[in-house]
PDB file of N, CA and C in Angstrom:
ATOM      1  N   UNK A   1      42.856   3.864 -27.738  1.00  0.00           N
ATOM      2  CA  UNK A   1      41.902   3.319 -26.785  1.00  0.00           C
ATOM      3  C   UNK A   1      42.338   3.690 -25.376  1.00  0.00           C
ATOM      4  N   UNK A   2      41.544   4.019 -24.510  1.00  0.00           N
ATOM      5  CA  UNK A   2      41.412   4.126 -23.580  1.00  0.00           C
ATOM      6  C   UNK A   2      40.981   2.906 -22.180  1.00  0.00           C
ATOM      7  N   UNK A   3      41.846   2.505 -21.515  1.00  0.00           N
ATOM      8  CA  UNK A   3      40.962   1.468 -20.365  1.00  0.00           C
ATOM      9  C   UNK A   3      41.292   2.253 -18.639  1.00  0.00           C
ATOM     10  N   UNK A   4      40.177   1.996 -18.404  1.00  0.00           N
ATOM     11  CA  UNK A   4      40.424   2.685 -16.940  1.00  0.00           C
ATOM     12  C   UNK A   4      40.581   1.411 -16.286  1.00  0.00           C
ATOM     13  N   UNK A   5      41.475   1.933 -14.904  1.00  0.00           N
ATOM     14  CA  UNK A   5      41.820   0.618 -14.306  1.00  0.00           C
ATOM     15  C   UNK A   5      41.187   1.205 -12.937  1.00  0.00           C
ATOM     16  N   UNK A   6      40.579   0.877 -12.206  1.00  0.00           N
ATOM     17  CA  UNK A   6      40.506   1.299 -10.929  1.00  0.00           C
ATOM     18  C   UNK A   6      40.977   0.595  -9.414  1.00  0.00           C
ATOM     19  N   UNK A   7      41.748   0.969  -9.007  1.00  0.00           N
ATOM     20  CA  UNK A   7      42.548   0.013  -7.874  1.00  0.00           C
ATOM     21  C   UNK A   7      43.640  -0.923  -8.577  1.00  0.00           C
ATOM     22  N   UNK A   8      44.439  -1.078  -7.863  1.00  0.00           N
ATOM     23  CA  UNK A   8      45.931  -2.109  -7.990  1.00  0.00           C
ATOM     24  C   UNK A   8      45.798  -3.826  -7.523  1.00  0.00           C
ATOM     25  N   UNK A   9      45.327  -3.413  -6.602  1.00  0.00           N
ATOM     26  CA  UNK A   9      44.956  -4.479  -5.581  1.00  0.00           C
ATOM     27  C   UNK A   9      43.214  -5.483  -5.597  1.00  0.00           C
ATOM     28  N   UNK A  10      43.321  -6.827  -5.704  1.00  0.00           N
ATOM     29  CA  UNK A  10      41.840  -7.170  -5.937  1.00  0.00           C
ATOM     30  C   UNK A  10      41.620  -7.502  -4.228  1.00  0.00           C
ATOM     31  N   UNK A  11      40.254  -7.193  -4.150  1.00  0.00           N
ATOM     32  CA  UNK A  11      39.489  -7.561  -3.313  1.00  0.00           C
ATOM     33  C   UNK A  11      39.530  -9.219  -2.753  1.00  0.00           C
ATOM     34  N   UNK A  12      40.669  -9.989  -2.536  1.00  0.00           N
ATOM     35  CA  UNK A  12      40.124 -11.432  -2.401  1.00  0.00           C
ATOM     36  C   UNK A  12      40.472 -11.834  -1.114  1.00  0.00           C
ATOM     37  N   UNK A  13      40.469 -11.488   0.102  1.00  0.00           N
ATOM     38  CA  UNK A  13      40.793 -11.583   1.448  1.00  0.00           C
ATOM     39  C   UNK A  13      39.990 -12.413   1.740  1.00  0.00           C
ATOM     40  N   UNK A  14      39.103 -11.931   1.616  1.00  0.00           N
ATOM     41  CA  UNK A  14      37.719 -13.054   2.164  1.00  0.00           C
ATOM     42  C   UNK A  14      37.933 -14.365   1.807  1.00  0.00           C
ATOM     43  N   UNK A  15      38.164 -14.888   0.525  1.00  0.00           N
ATOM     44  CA  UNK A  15      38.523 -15.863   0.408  1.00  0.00           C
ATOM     45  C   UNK A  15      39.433 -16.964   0.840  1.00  0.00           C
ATOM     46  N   UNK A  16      40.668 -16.498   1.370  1.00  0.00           N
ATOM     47  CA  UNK A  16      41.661 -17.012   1.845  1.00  0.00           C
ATOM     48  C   UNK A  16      41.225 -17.715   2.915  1.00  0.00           C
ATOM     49  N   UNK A  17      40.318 -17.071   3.729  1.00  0.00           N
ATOM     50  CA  UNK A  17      39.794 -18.563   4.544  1.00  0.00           C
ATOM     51  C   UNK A  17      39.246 -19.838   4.812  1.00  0.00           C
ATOM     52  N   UNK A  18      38.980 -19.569   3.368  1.00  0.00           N
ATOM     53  CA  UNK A  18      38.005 -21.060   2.430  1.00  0.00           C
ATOM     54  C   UNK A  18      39.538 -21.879   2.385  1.00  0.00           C
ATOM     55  N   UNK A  19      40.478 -21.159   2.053  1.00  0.00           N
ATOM     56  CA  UNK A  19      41.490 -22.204   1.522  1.00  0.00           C
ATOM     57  C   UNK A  19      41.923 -21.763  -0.212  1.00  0.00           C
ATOM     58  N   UNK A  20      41.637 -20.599  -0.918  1.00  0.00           N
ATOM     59  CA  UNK A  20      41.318 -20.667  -2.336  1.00  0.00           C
ATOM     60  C   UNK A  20      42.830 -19.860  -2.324  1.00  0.00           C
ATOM     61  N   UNK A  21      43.574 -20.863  -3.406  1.00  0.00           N
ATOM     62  CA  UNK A  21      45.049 -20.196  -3.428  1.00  0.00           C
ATOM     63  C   UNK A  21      44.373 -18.768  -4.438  1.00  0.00           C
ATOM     64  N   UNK A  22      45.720 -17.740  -4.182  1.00  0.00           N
ATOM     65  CA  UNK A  22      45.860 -16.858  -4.907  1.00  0.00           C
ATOM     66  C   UNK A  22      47.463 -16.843  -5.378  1.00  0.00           C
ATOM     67  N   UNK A  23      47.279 -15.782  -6.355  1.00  0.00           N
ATOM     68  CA  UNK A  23      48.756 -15.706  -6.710  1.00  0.00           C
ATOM     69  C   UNK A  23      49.558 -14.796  -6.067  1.00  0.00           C
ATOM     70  N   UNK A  24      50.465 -14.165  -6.293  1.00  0.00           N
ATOM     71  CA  UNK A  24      51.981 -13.144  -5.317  1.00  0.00           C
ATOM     72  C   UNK A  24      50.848 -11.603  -5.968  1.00  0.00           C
ATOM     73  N   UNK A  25      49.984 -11.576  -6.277  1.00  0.00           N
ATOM     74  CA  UNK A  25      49.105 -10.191  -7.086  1.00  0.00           C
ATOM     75  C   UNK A  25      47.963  -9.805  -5.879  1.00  0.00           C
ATOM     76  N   UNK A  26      46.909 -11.296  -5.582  1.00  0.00           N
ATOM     77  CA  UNK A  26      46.343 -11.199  -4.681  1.00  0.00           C
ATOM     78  C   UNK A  26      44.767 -12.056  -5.682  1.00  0.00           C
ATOM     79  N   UNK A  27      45.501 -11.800  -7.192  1.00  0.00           N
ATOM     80  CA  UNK A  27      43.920 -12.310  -8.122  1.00  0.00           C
ATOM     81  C   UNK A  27      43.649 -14.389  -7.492  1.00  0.00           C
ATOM     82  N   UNK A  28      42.942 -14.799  -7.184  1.00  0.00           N
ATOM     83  CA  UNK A  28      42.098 -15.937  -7.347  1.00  0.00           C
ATOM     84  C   UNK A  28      42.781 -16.776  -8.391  1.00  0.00           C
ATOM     85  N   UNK A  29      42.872 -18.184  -8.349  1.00  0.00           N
ATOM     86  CA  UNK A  29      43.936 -18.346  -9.149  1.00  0.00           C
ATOM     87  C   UNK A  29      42.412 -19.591  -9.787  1.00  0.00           C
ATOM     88  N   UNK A  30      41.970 -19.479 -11.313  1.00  0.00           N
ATOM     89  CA  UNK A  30      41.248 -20.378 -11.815  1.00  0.00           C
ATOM     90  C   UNK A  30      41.350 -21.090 -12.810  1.00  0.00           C
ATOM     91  N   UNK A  31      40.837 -22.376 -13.128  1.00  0.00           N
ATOM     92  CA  UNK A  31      41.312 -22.960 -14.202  1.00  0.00           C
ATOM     93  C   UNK A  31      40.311 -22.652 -15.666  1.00  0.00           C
ATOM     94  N   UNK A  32      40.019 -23.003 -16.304  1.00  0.00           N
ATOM     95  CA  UNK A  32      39.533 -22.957 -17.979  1.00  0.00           C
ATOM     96  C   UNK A  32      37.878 -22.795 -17.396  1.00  0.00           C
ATOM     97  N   UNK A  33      37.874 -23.482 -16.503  1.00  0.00           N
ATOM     98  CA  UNK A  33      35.831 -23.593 -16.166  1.00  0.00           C
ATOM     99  C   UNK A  33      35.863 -22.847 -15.087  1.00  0.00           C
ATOM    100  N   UNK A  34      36.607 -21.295 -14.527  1.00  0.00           N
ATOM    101  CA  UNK A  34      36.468 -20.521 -13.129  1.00  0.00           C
ATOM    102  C   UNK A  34      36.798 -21.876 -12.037  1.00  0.00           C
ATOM    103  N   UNK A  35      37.231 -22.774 -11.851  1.00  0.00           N
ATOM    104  CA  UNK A  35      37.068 -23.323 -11.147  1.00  0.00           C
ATOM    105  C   UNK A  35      38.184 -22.860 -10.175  1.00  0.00           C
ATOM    106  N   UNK A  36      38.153 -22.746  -8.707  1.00  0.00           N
ATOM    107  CA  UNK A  36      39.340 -22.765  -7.633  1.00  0.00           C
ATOM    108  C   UNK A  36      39.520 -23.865  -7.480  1.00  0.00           C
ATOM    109  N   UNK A  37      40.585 -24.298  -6.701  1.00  0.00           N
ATOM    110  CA  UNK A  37      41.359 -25.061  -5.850  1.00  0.00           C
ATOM    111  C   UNK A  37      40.093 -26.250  -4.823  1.00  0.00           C
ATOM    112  N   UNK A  38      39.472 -24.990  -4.499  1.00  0.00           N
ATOM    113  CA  UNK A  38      38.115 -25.285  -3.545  1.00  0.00           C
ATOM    114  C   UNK A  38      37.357 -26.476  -4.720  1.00  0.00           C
ATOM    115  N   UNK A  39      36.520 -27.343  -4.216  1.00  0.00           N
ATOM    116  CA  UNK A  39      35.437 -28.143  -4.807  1.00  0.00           C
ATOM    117  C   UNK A  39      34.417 -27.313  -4.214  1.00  0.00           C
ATOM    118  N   UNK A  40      33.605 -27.075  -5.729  1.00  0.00           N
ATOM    119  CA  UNK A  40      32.550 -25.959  -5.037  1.00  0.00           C
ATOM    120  C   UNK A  40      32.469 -24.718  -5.278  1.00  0.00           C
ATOM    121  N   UNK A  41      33.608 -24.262  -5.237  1.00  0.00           N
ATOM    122  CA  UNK A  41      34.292 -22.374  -5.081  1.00  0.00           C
ATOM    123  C   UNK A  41      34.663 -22.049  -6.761  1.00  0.00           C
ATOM    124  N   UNK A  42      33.902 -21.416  -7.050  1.00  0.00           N
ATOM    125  CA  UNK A  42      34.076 -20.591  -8.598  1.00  0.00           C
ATOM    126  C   UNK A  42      34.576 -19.333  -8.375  1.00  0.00           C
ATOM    127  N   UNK A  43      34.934 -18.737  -9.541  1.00  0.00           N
ATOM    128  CA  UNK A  43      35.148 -17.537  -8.903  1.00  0.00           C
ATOM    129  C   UNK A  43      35.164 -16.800 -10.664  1.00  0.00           C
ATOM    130  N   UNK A  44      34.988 -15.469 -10.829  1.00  0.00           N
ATOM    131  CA  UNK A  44      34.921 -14.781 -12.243  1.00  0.00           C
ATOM    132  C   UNK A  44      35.108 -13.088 -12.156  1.00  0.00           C
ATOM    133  N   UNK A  45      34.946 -12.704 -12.996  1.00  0.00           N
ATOM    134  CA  UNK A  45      35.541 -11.351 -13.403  1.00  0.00           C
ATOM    135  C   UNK A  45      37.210 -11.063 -12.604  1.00  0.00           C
ATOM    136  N   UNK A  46      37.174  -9.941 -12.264  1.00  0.00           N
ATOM    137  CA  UNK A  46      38.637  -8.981 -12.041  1.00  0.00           C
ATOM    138  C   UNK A  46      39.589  -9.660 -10.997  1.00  0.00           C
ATOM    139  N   UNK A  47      38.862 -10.096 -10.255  1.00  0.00           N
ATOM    140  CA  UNK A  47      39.657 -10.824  -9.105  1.00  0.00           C
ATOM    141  C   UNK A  47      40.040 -12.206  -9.486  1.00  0.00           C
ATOM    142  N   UNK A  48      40.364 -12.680 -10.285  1.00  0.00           N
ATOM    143  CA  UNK A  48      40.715 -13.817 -11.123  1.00  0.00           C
ATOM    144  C   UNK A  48      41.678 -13.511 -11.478  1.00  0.00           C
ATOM    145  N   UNK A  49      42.565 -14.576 -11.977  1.00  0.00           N
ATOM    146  CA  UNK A  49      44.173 -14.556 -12.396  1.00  0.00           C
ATOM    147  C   UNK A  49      43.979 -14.582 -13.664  1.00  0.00           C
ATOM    148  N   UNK A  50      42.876 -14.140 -14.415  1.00  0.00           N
ATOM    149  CA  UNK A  50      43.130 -14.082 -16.669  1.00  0.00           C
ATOM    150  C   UNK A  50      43.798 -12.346 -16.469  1.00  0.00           C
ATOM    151  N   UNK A  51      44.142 -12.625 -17.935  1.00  0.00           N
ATOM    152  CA  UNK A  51      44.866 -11.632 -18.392  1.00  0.00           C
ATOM    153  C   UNK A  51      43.770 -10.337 -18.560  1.00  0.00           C
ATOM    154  N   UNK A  52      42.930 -10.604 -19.154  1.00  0.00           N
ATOM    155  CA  UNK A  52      42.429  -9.243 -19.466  1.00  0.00           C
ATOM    156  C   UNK A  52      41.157  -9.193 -18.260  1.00  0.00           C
ATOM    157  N   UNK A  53      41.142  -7.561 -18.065  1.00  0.00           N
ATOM    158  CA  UNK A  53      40.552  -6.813 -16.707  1.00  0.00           C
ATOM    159  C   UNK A  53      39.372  -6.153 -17.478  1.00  0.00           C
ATOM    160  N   UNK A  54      38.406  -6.729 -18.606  1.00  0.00           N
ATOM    161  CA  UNK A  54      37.169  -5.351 -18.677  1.00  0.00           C
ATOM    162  C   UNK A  54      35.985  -6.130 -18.753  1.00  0.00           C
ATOM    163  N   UNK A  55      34.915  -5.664 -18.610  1.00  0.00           N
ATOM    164  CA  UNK A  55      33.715  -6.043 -18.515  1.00  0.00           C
ATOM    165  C   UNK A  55      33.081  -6.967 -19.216  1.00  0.00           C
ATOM    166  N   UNK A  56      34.156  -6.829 -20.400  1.00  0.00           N
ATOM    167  CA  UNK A  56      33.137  -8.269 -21.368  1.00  0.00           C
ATOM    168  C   UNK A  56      33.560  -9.319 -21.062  1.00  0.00           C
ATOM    169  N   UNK A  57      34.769  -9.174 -20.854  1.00  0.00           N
ATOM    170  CA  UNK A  57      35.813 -10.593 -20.327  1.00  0.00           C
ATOM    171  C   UNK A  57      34.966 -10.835 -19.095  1.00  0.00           C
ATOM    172  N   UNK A  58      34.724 -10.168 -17.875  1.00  0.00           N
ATOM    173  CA  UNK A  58      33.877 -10.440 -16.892  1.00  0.00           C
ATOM    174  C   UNK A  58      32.757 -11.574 -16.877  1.00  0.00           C
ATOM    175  N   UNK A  59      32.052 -10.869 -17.876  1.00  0.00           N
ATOM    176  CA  UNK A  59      30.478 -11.047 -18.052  1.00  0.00           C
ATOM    177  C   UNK A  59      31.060 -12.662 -18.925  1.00  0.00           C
ATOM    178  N   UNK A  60      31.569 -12.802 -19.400  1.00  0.00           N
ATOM    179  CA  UNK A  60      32.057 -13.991 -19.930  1.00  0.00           C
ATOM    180  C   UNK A  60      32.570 -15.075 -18.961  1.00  0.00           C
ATOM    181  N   UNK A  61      33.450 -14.528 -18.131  1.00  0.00           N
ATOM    182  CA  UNK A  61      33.886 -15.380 -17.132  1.00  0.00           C
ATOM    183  C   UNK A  61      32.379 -15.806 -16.078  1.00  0.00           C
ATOM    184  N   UNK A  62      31.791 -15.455 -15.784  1.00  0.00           N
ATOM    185  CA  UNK A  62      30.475 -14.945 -15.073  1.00  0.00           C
ATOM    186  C   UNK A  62      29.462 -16.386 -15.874  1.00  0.00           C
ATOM    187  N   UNK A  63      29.678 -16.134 -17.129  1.00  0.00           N
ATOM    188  CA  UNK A  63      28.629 -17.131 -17.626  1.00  0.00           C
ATOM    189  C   UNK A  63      29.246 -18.657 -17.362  1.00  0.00           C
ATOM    190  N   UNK A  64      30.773 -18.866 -17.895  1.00  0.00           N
ATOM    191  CA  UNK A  64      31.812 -20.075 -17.315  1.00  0.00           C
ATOM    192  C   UNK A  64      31.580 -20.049 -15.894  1.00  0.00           C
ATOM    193  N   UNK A  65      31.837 -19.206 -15.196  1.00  0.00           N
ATOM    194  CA  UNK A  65      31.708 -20.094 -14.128  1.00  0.00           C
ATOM    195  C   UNK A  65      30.319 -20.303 -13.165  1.00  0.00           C
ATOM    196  N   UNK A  66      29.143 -20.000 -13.642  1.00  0.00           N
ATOM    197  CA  UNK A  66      27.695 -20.482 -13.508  1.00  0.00           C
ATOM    198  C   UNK A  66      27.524 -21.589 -14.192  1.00  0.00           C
ATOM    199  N   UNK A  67      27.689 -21.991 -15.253  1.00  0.00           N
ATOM    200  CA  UNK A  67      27.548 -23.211 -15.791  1.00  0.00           C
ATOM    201  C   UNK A  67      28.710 -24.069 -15.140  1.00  0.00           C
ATOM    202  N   UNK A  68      29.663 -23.630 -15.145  1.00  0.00           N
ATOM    203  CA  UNK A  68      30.297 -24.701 -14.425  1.00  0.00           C
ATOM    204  C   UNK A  68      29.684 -25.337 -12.793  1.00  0.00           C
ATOM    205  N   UNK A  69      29.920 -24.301 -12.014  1.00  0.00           N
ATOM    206  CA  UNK A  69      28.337 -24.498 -10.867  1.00  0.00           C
ATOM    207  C   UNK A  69      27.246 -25.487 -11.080  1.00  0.00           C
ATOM    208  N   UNK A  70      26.727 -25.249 -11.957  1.00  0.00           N
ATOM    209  CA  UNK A  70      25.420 -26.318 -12.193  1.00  0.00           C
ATOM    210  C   UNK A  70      25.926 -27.452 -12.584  1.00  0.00           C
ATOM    211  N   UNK A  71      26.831 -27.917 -13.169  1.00  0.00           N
ATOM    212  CA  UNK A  71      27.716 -28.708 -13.472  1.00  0.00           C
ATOM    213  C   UNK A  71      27.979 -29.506 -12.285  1.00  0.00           C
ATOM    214  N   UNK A  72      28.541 -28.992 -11.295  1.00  0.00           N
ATOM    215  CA  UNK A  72      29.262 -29.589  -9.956  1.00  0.00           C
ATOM    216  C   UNK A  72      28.270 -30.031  -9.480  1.00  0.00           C
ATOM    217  N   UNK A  73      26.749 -29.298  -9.244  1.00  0.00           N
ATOM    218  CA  UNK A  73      25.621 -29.530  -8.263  1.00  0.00           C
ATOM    219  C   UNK A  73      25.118 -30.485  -9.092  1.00  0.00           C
ATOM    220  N   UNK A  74      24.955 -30.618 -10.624  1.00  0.00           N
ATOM    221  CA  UNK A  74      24.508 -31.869 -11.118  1.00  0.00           C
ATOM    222  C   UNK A  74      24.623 -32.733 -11.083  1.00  0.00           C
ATOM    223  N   UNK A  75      25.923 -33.192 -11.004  1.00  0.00           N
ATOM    224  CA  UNK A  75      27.253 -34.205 -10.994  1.00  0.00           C
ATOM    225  C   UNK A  75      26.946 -34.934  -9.439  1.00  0.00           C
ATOM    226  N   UNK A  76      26.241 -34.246  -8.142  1.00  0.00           N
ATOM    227  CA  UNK A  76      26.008 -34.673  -6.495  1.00  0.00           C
ATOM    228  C   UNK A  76      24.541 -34.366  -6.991  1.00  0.00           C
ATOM    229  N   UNK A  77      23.560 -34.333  -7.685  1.00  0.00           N
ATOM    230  CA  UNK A  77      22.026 -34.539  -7.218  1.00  0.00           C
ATOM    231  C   UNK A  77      21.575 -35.758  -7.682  1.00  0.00           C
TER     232      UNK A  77
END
């Protein structure tokens, strides 16, 4: 098997001004439901602290942490 990796480094700068810890890597650090640190702040695919980096894992994380979202906004309407 083959996996392409593209870049070393994740994209999560932006975040750091919200307050959303990361780890010594730079990935978003989330719990079981995408959740950050932040109340509010989800976060999914590559820039996340899980182990595996490919698209299905993504698209998976992606669906966790949208439902979790509606979850939070349900929980305050």
């Amino acid at each position: 098997a083959i996996f392409v990796a593209i870049g070393i480094r994740p994209a999560t700068d932006i975040v750091a001004e919200l307050g959303v810890e990361r780890d010594q890597f730079g990935y978003i650090k989330v719990d079981k439901e995408q959740r950050t640190n932040v109340p509010g702040v989800f976060a999914a695919g590559d820039c996340c602290n899980n182990p595996l980096k490919q698209v299905v894992t993504a698209c998976g994380d992606g669906a966790i942490a949208a439902y979790s979202a509606y979850k939070f906004l349900k929980e305050r309407t």
